[in-house]
Protein backbone atom coordinates (compact mmCIF):
# COMPACT_ATOMS: atom_id res chain seq x y z
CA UNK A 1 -9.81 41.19 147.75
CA UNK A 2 -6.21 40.09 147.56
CA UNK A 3 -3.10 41.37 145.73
CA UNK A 4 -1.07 40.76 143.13
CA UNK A 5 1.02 37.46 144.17
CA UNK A 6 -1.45 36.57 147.22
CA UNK A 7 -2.87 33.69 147.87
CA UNK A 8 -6.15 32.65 149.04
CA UNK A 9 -7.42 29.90 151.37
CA UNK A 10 -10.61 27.90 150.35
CA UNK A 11 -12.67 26.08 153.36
CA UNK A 12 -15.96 24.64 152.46
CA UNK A 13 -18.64 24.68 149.96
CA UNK A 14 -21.33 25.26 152.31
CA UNK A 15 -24.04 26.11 149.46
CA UNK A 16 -22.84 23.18 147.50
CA UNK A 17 -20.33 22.20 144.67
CA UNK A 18 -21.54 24.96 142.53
CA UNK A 19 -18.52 27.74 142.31
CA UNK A 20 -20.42 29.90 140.04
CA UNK A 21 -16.91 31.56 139.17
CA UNK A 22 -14.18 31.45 137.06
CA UNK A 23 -10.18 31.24 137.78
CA UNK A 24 -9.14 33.61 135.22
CA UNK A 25 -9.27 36.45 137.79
CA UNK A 26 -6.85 34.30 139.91
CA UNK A 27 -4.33 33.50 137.02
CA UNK A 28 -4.01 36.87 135.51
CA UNK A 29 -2.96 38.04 138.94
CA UNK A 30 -0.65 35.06 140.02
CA UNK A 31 -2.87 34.48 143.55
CA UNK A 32 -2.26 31.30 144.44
CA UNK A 33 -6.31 29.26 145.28
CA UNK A 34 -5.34 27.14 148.04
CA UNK A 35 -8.15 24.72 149.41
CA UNK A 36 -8.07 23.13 152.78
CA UNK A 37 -8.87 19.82 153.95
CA UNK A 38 -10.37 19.53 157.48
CA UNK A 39 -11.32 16.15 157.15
CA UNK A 40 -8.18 14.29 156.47
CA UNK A 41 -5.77 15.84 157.07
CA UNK A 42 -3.18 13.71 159.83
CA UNK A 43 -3.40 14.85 163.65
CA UNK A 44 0.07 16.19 163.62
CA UNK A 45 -0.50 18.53 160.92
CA UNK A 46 -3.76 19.86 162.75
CA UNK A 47 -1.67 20.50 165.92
CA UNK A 48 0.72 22.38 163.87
CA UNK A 49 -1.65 24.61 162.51
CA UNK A 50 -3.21 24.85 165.94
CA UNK A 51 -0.04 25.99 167.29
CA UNK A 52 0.61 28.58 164.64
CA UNK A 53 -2.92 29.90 165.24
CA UNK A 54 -2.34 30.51 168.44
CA UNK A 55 1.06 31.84 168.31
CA UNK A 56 0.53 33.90 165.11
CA UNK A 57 -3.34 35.08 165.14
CA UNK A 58 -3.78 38.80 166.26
CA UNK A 59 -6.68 37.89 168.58
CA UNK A 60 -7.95 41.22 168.34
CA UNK A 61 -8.94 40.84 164.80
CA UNK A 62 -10.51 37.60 165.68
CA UNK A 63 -12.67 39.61 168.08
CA UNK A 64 -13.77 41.89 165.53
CA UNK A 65 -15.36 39.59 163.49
CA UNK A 66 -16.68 37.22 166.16
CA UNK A 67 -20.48 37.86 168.15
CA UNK A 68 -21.43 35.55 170.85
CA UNK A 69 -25.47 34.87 171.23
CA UNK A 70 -27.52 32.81 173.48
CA UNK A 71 -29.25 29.64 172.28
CA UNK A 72 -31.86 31.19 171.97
CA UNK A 73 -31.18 33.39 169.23
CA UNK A 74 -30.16 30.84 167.26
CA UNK A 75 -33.37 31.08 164.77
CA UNK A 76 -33.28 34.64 164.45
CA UNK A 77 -29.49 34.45 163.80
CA UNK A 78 -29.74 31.76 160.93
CA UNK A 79 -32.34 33.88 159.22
CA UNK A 80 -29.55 36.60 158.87
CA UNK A 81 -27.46 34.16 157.68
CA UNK A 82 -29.45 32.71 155.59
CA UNK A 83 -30.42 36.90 153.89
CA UNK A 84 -26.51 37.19 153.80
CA UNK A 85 -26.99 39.92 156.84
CA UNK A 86 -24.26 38.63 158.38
CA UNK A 87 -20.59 38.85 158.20
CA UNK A 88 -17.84 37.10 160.20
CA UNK A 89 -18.71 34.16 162.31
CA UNK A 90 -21.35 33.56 165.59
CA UNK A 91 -20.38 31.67 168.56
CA UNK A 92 -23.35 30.42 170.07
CA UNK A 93 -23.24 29.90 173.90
CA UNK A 94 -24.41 26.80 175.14
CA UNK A 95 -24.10 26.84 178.88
């Protein structure tokens, strides 16, 4: 959900090209559908944004939607995923 005049970032198509959607939603409102490249985008621009992350992020709210599992719940975890039982993002420790 955004409002009126907002603007909304786009990262990733992870279940393909297929946006079963339409932009009229966007339009009517003026929100803005911004899409980001992770892939190309110059060093110095990534460090930037780094930056700003770190300065401007409420880490609190990142912990909120961040849970932490062992490697070994990695199957389990995907599963959830996968049923769309999951919301946020999982950090999987390694070591």
């Amino acid at each position: 959900m955004t409002k009126y005049g907002g603007a909304i970032a786009a990262c990733g198509l992870a279940g393909g090209m297929d946006l079963p959607s339409s932009v009229a939603p966007f339009i009517l409102r003026g929100v803005c559908l911004l899409g980001i490249d992770s892939v190309m985008c110059p060093i110095e621009r990534r460090n930037k944004a780094w930056n700003r992350l770190a300065s401007d992020l409420d880490r609190s709210k990142l912990t909120e939607i961040t849970h932490e599992i062992n490697l070994d719940r990695v199957i389990d975890a995907a599963d959830r995923i996968l049923a769309g039982q999951v919301r946020g993002r999982i950090v999987v420790k390694i070591v």
